[in-house]
N, C-alpha and C. Protein backbone atom coordinates (compact mmCIF):
# COMPACT_ATOMS: atom_id res chain seq x y z
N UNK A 1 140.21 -135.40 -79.32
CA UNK A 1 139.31 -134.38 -78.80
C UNK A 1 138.56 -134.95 -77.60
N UNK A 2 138.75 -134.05 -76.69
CA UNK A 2 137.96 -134.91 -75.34
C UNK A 2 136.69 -133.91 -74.89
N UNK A 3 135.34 -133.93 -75.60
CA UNK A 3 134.14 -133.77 -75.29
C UNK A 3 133.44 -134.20 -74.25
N UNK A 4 133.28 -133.50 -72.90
CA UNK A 4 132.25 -133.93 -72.09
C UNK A 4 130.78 -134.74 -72.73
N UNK A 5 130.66 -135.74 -72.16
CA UNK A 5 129.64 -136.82 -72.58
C UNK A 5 128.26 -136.46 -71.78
N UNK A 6 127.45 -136.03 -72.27
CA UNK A 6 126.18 -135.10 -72.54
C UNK A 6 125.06 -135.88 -71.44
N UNK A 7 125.63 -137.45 -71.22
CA UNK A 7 125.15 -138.17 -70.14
C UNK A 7 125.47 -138.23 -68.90
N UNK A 8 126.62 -137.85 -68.88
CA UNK A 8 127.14 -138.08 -67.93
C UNK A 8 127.08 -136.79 -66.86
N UNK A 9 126.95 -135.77 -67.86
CA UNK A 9 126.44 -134.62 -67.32
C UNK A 9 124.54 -134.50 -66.64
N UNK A 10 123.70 -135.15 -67.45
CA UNK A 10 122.16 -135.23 -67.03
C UNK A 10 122.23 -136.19 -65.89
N UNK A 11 123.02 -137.16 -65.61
CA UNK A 11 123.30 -138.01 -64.76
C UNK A 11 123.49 -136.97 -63.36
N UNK A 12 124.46 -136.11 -63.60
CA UNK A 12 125.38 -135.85 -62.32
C UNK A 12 123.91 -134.62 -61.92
N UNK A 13 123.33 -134.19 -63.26
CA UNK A 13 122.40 -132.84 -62.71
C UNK A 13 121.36 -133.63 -61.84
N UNK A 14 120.69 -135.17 -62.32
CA UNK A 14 119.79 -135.36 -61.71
C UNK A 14 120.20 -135.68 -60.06
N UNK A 15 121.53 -136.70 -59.86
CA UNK A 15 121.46 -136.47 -58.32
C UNK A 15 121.82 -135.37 -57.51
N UNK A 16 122.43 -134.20 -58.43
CA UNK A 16 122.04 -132.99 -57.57
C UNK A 16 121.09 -132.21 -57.48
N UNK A 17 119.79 -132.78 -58.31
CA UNK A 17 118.51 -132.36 -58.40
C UNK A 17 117.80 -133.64 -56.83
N UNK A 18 117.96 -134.68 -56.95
CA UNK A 18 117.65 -135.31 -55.96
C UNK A 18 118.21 -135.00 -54.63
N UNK A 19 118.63 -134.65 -54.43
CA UNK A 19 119.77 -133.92 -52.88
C UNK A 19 118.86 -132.72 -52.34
N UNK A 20 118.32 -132.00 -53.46
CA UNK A 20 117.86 -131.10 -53.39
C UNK A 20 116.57 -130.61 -52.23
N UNK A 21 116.09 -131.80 -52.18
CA UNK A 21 114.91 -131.68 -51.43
C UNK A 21 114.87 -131.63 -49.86
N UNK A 22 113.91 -131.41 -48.99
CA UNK A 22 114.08 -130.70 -47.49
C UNK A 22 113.48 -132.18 -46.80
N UNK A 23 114.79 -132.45 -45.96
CA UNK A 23 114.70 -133.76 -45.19
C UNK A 23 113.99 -133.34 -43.75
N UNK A 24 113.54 -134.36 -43.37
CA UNK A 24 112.98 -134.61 -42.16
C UNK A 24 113.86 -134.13 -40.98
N UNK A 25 113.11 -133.92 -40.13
CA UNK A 25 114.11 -133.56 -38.25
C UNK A 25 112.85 -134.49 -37.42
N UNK A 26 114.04 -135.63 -36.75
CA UNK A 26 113.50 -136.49 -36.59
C UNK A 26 113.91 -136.83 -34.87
N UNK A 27 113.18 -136.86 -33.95
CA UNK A 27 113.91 -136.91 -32.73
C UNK A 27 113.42 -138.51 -31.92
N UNK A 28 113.79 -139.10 -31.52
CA UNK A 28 113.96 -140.29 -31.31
C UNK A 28 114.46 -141.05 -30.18
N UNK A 29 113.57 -141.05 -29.18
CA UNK A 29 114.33 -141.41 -27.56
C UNK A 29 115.05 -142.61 -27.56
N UNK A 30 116.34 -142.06 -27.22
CA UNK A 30 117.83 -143.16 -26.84
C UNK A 30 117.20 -144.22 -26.11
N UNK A 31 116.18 -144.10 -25.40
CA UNK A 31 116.37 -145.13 -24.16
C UNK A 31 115.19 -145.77 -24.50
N UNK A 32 114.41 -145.38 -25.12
CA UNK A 32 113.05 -145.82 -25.49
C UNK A 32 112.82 -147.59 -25.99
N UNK A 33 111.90 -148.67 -25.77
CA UNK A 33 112.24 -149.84 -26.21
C UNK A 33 110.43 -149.35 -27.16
N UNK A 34 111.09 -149.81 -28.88
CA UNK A 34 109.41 -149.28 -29.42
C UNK A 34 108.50 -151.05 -28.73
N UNK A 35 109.44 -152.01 -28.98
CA UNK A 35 109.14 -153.40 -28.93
C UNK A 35 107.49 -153.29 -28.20
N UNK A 36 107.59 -152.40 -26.73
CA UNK A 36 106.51 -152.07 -25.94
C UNK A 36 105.37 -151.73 -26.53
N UNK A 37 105.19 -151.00 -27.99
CA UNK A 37 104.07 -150.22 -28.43
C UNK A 37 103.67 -151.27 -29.43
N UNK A 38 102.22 -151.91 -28.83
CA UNK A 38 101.52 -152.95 -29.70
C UNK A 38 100.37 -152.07 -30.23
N UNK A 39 99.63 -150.99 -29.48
CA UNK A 39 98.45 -150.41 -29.88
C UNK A 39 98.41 -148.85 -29.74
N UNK A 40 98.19 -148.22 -30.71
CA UNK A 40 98.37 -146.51 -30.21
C UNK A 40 97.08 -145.99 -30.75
N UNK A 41 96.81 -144.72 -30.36
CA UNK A 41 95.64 -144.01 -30.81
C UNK A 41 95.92 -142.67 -31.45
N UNK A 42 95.77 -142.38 -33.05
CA UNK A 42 96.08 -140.79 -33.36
C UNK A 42 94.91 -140.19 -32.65
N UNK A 43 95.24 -138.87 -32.53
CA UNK A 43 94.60 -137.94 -31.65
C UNK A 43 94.29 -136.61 -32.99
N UNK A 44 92.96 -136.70 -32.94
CA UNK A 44 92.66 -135.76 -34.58
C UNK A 44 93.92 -134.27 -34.74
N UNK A 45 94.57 -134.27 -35.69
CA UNK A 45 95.77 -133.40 -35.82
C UNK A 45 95.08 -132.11 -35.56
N UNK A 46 95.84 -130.72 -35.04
CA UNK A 46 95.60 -129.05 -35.18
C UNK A 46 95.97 -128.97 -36.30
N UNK A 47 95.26 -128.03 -36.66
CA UNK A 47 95.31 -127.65 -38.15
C UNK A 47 95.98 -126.14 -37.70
N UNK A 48 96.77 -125.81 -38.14
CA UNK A 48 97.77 -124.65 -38.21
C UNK A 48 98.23 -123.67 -39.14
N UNK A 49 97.44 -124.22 -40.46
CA UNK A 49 97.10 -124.22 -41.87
C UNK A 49 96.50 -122.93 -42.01
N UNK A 50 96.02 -122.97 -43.36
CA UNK A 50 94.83 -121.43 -43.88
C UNK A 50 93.75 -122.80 -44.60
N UNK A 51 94.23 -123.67 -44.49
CA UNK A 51 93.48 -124.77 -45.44
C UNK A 51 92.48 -125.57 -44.45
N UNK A 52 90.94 -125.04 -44.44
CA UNK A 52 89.99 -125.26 -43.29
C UNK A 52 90.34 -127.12 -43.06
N UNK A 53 90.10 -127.80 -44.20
CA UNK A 53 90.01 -128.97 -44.28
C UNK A 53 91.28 -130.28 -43.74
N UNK A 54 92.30 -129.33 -43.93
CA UNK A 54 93.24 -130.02 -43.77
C UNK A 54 93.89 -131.29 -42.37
N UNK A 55 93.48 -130.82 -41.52
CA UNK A 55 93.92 -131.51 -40.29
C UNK A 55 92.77 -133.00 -40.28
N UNK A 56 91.61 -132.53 -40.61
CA UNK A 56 91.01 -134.06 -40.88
C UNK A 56 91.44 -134.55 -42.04
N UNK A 57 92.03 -134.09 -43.00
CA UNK A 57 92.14 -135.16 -44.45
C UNK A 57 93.50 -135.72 -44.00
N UNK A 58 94.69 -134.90 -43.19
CA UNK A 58 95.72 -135.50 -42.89
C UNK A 58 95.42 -136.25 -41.31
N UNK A 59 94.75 -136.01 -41.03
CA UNK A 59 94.08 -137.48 -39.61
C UNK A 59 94.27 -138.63 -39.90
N UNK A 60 93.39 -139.11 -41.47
CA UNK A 60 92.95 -139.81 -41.82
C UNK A 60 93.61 -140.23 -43.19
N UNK A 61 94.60 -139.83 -43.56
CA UNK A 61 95.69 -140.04 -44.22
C UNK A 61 96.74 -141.10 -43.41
N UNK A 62 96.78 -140.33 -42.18
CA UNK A 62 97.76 -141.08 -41.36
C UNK A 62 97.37 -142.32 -40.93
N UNK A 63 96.46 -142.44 -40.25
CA UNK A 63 95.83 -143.34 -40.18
C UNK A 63 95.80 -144.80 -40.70
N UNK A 64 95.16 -144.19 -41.79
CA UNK A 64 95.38 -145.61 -43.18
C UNK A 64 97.11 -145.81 -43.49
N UNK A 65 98.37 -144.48 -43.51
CA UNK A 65 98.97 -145.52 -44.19
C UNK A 65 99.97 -145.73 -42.59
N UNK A 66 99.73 -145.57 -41.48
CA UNK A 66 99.91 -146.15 -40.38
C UNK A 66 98.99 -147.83 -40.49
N UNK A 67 98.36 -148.01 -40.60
CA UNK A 67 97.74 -149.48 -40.87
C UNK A 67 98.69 -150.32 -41.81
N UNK A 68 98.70 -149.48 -43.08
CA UNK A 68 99.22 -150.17 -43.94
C UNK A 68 100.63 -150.48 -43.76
N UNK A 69 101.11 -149.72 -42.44
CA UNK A 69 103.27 -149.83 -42.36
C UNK A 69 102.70 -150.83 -41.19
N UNK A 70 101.82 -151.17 -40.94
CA UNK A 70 101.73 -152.51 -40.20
C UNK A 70 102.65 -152.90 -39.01
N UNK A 71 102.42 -151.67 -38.58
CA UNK A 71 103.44 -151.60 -37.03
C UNK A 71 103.24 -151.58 -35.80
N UNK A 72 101.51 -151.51 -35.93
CA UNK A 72 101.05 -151.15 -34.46
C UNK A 72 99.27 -151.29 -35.33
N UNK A 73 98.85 -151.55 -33.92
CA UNK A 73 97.05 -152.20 -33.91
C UNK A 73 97.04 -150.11 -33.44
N UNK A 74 96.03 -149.93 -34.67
CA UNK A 74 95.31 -148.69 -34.12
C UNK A 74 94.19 -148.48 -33.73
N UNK A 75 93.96 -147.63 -32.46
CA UNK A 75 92.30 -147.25 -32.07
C UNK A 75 91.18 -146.79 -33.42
N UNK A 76 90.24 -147.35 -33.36
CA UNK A 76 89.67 -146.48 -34.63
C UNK A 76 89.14 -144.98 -33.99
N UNK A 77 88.93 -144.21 -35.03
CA UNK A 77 89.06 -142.67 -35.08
C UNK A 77 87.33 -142.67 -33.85
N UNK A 78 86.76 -143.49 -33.60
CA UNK A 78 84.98 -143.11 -33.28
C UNK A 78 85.41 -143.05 -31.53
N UNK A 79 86.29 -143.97 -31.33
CA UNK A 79 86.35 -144.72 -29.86
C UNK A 79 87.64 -143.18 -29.30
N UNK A 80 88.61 -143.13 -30.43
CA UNK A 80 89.33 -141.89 -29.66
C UNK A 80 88.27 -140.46 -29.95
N UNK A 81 87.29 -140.13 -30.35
CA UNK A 81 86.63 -138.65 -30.15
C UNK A 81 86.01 -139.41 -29.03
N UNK A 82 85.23 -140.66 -28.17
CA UNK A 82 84.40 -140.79 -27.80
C UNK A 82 85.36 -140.54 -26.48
N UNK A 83 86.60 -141.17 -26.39
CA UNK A 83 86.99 -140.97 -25.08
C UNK A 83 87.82 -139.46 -24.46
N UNK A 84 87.74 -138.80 -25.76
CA UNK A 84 88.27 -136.82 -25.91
C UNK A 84 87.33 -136.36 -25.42
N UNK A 85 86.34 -136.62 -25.89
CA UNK A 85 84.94 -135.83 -25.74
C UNK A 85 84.58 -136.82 -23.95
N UNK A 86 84.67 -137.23 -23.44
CA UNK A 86 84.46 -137.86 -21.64
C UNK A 86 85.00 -137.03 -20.95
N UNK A 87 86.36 -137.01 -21.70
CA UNK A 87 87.58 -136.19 -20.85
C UNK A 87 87.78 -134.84 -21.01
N UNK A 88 86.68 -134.13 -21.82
CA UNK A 88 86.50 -132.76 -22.23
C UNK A 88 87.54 -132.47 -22.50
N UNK A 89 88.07 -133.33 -23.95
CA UNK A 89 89.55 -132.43 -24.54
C UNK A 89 88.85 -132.06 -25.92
N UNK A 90 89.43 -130.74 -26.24
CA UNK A 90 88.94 -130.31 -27.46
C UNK A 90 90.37 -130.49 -28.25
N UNK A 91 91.67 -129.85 -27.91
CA UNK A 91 92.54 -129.72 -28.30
C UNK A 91 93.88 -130.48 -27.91
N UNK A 92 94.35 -131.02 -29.39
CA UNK A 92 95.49 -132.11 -28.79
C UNK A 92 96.72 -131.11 -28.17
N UNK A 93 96.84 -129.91 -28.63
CA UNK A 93 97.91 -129.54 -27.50
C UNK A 93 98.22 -129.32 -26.43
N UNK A 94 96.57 -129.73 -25.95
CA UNK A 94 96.67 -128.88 -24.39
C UNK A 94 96.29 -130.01 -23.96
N UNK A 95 96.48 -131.49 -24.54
CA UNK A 95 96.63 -132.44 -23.06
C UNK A 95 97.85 -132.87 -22.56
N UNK A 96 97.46 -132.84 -20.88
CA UNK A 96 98.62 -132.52 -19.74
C UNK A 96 99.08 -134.15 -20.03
N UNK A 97 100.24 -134.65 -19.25
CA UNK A 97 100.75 -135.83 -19.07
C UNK A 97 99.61 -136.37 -17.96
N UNK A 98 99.04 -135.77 -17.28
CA UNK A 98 97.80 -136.82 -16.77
C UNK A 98 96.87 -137.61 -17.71
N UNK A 99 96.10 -136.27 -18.31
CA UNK A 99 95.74 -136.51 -19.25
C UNK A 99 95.72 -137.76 -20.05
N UNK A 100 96.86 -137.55 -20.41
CA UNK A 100 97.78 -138.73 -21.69
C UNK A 100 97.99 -140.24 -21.22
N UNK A 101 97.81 -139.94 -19.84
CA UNK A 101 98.22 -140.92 -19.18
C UNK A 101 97.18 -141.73 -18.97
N UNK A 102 95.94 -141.09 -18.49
CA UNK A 102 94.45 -141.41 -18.64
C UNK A 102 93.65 -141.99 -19.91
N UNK A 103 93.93 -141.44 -20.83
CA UNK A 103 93.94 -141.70 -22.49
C UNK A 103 94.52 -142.85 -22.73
N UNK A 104 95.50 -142.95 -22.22
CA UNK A 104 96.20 -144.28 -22.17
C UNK A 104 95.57 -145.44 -22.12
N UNK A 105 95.02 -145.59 -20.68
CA UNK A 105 94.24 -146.27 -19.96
C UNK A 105 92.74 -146.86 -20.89
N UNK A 106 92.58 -145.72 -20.72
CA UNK A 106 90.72 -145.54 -21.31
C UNK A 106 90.90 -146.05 -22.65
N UNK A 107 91.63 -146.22 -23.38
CA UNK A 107 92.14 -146.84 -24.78
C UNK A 107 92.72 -147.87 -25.17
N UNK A 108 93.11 -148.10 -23.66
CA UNK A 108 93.84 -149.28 -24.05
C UNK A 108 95.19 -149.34 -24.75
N UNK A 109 95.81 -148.38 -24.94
CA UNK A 109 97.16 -148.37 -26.09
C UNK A 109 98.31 -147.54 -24.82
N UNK A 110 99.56 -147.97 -25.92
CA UNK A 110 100.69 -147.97 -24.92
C UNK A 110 101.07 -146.12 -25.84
N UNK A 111 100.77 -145.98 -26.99
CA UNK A 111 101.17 -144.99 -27.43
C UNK A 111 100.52 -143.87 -28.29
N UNK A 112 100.47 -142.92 -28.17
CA UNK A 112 99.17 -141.53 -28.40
C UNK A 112 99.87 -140.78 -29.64
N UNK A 113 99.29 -140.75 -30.99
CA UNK A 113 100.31 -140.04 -31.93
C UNK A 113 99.41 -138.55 -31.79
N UNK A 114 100.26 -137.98 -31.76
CA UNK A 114 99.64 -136.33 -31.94
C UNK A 114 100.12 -135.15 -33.11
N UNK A 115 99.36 -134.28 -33.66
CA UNK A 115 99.85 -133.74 -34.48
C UNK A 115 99.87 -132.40 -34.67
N UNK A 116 100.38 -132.02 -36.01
CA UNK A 116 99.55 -130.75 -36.11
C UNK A 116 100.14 -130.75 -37.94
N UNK A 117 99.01 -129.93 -38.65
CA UNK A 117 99.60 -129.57 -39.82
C UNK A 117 99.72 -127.91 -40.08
N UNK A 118 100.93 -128.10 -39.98
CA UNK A 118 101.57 -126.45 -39.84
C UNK A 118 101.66 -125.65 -41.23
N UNK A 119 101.86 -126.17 -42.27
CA UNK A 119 101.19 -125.68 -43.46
C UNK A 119 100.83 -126.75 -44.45
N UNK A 120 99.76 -125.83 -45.35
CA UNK A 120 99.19 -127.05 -46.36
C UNK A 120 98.34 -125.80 -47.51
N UNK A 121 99.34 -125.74 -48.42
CA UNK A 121 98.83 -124.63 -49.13
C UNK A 121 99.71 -124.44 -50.67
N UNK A 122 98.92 -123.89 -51.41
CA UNK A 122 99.20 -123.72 -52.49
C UNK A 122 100.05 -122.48 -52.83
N UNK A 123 101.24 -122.21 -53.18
CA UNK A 123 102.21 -121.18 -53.37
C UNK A 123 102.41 -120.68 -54.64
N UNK A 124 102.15 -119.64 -54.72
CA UNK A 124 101.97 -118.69 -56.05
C UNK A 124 103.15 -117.95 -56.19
N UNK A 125 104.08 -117.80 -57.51
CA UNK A 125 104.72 -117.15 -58.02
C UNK A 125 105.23 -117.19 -59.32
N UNK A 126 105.13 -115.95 -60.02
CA UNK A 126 105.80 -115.77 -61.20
C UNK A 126 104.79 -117.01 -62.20
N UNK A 127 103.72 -116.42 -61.77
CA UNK A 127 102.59 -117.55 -62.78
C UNK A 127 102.84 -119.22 -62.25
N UNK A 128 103.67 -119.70 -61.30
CA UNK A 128 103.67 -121.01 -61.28
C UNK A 128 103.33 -121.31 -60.06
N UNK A 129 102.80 -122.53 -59.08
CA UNK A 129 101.95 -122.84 -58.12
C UNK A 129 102.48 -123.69 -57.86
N UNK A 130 102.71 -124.45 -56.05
CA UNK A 130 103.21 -125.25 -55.98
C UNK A 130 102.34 -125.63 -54.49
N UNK A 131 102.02 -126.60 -54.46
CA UNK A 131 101.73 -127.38 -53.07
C UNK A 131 102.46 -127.85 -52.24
N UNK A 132 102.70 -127.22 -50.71
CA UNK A 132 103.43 -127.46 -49.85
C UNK A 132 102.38 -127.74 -48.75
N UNK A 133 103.14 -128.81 -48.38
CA UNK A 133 102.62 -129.35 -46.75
C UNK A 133 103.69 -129.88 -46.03
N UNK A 134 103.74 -129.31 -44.52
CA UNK A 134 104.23 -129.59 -43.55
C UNK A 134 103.73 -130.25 -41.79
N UNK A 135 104.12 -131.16 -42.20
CA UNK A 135 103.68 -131.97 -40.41
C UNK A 135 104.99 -132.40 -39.51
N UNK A 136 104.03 -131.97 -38.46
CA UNK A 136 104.74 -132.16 -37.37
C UNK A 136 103.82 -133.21 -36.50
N UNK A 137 104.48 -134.21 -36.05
CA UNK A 137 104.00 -135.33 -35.17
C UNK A 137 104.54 -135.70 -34.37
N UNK A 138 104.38 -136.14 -33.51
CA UNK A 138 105.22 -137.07 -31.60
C UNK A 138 104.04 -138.44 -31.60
N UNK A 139 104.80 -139.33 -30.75
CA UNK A 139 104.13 -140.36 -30.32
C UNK A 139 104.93 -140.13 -28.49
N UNK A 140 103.57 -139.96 -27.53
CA UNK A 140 103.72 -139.82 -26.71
C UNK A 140 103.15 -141.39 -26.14
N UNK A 141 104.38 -142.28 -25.45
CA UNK A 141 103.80 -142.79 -24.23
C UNK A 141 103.11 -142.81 -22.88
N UNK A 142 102.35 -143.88 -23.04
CA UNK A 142 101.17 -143.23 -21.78
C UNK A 142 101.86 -143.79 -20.89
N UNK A 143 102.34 -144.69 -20.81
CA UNK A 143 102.75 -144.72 -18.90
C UNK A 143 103.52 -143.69 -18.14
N UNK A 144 104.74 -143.13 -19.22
CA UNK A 144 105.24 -141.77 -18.38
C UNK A 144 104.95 -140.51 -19.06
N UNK A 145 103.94 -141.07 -20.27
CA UNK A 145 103.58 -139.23 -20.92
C UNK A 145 104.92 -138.45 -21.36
N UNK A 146 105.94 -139.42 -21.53
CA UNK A 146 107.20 -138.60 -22.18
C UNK A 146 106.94 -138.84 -23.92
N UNK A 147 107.34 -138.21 -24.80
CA UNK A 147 107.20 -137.76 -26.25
C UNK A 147 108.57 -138.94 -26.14
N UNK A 148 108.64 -140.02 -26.98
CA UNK A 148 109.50 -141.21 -27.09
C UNK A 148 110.20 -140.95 -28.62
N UNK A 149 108.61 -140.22 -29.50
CA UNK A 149 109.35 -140.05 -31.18
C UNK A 149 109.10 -138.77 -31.66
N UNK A 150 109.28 -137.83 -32.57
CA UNK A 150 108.79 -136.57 -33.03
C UNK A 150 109.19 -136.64 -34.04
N UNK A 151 108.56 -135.99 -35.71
CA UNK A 151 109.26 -135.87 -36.80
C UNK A 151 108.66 -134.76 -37.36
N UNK A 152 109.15 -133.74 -37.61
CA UNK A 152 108.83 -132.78 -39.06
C UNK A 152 109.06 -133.32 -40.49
N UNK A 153 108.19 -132.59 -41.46
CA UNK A 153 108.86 -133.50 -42.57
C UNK A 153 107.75 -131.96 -43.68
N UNK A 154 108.63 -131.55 -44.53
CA UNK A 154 107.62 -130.72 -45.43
C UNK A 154 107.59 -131.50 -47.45
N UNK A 155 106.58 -131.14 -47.35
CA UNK A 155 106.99 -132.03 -48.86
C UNK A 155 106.02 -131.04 -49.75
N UNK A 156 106.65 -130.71 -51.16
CA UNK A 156 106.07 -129.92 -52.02
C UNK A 156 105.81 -130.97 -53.00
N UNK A 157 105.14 -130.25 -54.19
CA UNK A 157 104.57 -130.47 -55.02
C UNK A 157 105.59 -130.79 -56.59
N UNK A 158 106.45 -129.75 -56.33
CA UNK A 158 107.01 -129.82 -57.87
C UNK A 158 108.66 -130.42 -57.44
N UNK A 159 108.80 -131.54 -58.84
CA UNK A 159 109.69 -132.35 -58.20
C UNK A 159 111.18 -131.83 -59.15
N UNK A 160 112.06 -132.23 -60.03
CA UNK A 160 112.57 -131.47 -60.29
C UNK A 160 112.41 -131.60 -61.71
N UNK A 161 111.92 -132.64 -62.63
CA UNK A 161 111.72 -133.13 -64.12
C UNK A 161 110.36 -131.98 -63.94
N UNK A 162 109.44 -132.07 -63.02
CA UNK A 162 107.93 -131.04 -63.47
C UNK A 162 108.57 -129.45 -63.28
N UNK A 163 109.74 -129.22 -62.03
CA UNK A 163 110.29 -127.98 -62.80
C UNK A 163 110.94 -127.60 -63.99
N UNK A 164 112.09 -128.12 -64.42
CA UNK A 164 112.48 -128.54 -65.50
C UNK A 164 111.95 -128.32 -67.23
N UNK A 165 110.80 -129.78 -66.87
CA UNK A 165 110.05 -129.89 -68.28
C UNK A 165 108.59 -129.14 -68.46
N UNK A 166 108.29 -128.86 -67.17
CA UNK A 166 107.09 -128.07 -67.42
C UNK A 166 106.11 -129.00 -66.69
N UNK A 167 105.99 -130.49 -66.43
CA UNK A 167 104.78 -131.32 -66.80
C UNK A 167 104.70 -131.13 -65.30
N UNK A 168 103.19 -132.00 -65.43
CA UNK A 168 101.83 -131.77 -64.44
C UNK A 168 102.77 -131.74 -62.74
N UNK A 169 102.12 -131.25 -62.08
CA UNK A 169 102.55 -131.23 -60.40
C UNK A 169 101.43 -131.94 -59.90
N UNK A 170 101.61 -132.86 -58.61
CA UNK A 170 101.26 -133.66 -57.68
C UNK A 170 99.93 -132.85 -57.46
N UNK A 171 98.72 -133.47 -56.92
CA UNK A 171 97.88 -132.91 -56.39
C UNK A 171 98.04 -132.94 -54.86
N UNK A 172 96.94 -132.15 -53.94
CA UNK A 172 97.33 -131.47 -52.97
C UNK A 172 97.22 -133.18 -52.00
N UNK A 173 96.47 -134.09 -52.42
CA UNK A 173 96.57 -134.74 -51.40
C UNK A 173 97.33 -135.98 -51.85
N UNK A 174 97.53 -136.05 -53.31
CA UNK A 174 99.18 -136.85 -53.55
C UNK A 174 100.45 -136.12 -52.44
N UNK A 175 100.81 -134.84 -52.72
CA UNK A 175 101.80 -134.32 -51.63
C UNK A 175 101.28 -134.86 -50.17
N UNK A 176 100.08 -134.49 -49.60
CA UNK A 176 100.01 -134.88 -48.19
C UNK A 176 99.88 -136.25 -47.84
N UNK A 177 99.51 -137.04 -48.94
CA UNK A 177 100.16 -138.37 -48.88
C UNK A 177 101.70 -138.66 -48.56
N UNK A 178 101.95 -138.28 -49.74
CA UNK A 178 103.54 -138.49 -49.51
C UNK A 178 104.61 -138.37 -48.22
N UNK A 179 104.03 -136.81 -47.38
CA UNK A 179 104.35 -136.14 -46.32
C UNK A 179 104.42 -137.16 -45.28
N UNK A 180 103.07 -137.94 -45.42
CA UNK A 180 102.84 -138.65 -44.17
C UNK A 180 103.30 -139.92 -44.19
N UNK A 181 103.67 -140.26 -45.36
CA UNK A 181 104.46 -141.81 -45.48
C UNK A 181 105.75 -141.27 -45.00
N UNK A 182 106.38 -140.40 -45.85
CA UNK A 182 108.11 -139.91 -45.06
C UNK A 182 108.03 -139.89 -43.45
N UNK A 183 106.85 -139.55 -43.04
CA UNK A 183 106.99 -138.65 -41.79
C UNK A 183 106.89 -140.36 -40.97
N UNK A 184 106.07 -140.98 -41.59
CA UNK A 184 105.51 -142.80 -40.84
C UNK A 184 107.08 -143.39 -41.04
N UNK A 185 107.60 -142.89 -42.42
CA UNK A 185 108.81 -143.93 -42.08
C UNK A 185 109.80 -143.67 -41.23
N UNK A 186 110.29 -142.74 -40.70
CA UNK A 186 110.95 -142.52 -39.47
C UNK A 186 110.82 -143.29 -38.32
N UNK A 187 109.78 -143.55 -38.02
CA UNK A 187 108.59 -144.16 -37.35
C UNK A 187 108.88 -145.59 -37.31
N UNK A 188 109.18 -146.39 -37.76
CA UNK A 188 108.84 -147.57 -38.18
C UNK A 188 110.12 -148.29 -38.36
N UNK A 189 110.81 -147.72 -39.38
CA UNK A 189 112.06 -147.64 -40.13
C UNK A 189 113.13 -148.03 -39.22
């Protein structure tokens, strides 16, 4: 009698439960040398969200675990509002390649991360809730103000054992943690 083996089956469900999830789009200049980028400055993310808070908790998310992938000396967050606010920028999307280029300078760093968090919200259906966040980031060089890296990356809440078995889902800033390590390792990697 030849019975499918009951493991071998939970085996095959879980890596097509792992496949499952929404990968990064990651763009990455051919010609680019990173070797050049010793010091960069994040530039406080747009929030794009319904979630008021969000673009500073993911600023400063990035931030720290940008320190911690230990890849680059970062501006601290006081010295980049001090030199936004000289240059009367309110908004990271609307600085020009002069701009950036100037920022550069005034900072001292070879590379400007910019952002935005395009969603960050809690999703309701059929009685069950799920936390999704999505970022989008570039690291623009200042000497020619060309965008050298860019990555999207969305990351939810429920993984496939908490759909599954029922048990607890990630909190909102475990997920936007997570988001921003995937999104750093592109980066780095």
């Amino acid at each position: 009698m030849n019975r499918p083996d009951w493991r071998r089956q939970l085996a095959a469900l879980m890596v097509l439960a792992g496949c499952s999830g929404m990968g990064s789009t990651v763009f990455v200049h051919r010609d680019y040398n990173f070797n050049f980028v010793e010091k960069v400055a994040v530039i406080p993310f747009e929030n794009l969200s319904n979630d008021q808070g969000a673009s500073a908790r993911v600023t400063h998310l990035f931030i720290t675990e940008l320190l911690a992938a230990d890849a680059f000396d970062v501006v601290e967050p006081g010295e980049v509002s001090l030199a936004l606010s000289k240059m009367s920028l309110t908004r990271s999307d609307m600085i020009s390649e002069d701009q950036a280029k100037q920022l550069g300078k005034a900072l001292g760093v070879q590379g400007l991360i910019l952002g935005a968090v395009n969603e960050s919200s809690g999703l309701r259906s059929a009685g069950n809730g799920e936390t999704v966040v999505t970022l989008d980031v570039r690291m623009v060089e200042t000497e020619s103000a060309q965008t050298v890296w860019s990555a999207t990356h969305t990351e939810g809440s429920k993984g496939f054992f908490s759909s599954l078995f029922g048990t607890s889902e990630k909190s909102q800033s475990e997920v936007a943690r997570k988001c921003v390590r995937k999104v750093i390792k592109t980066l780095v990697d």
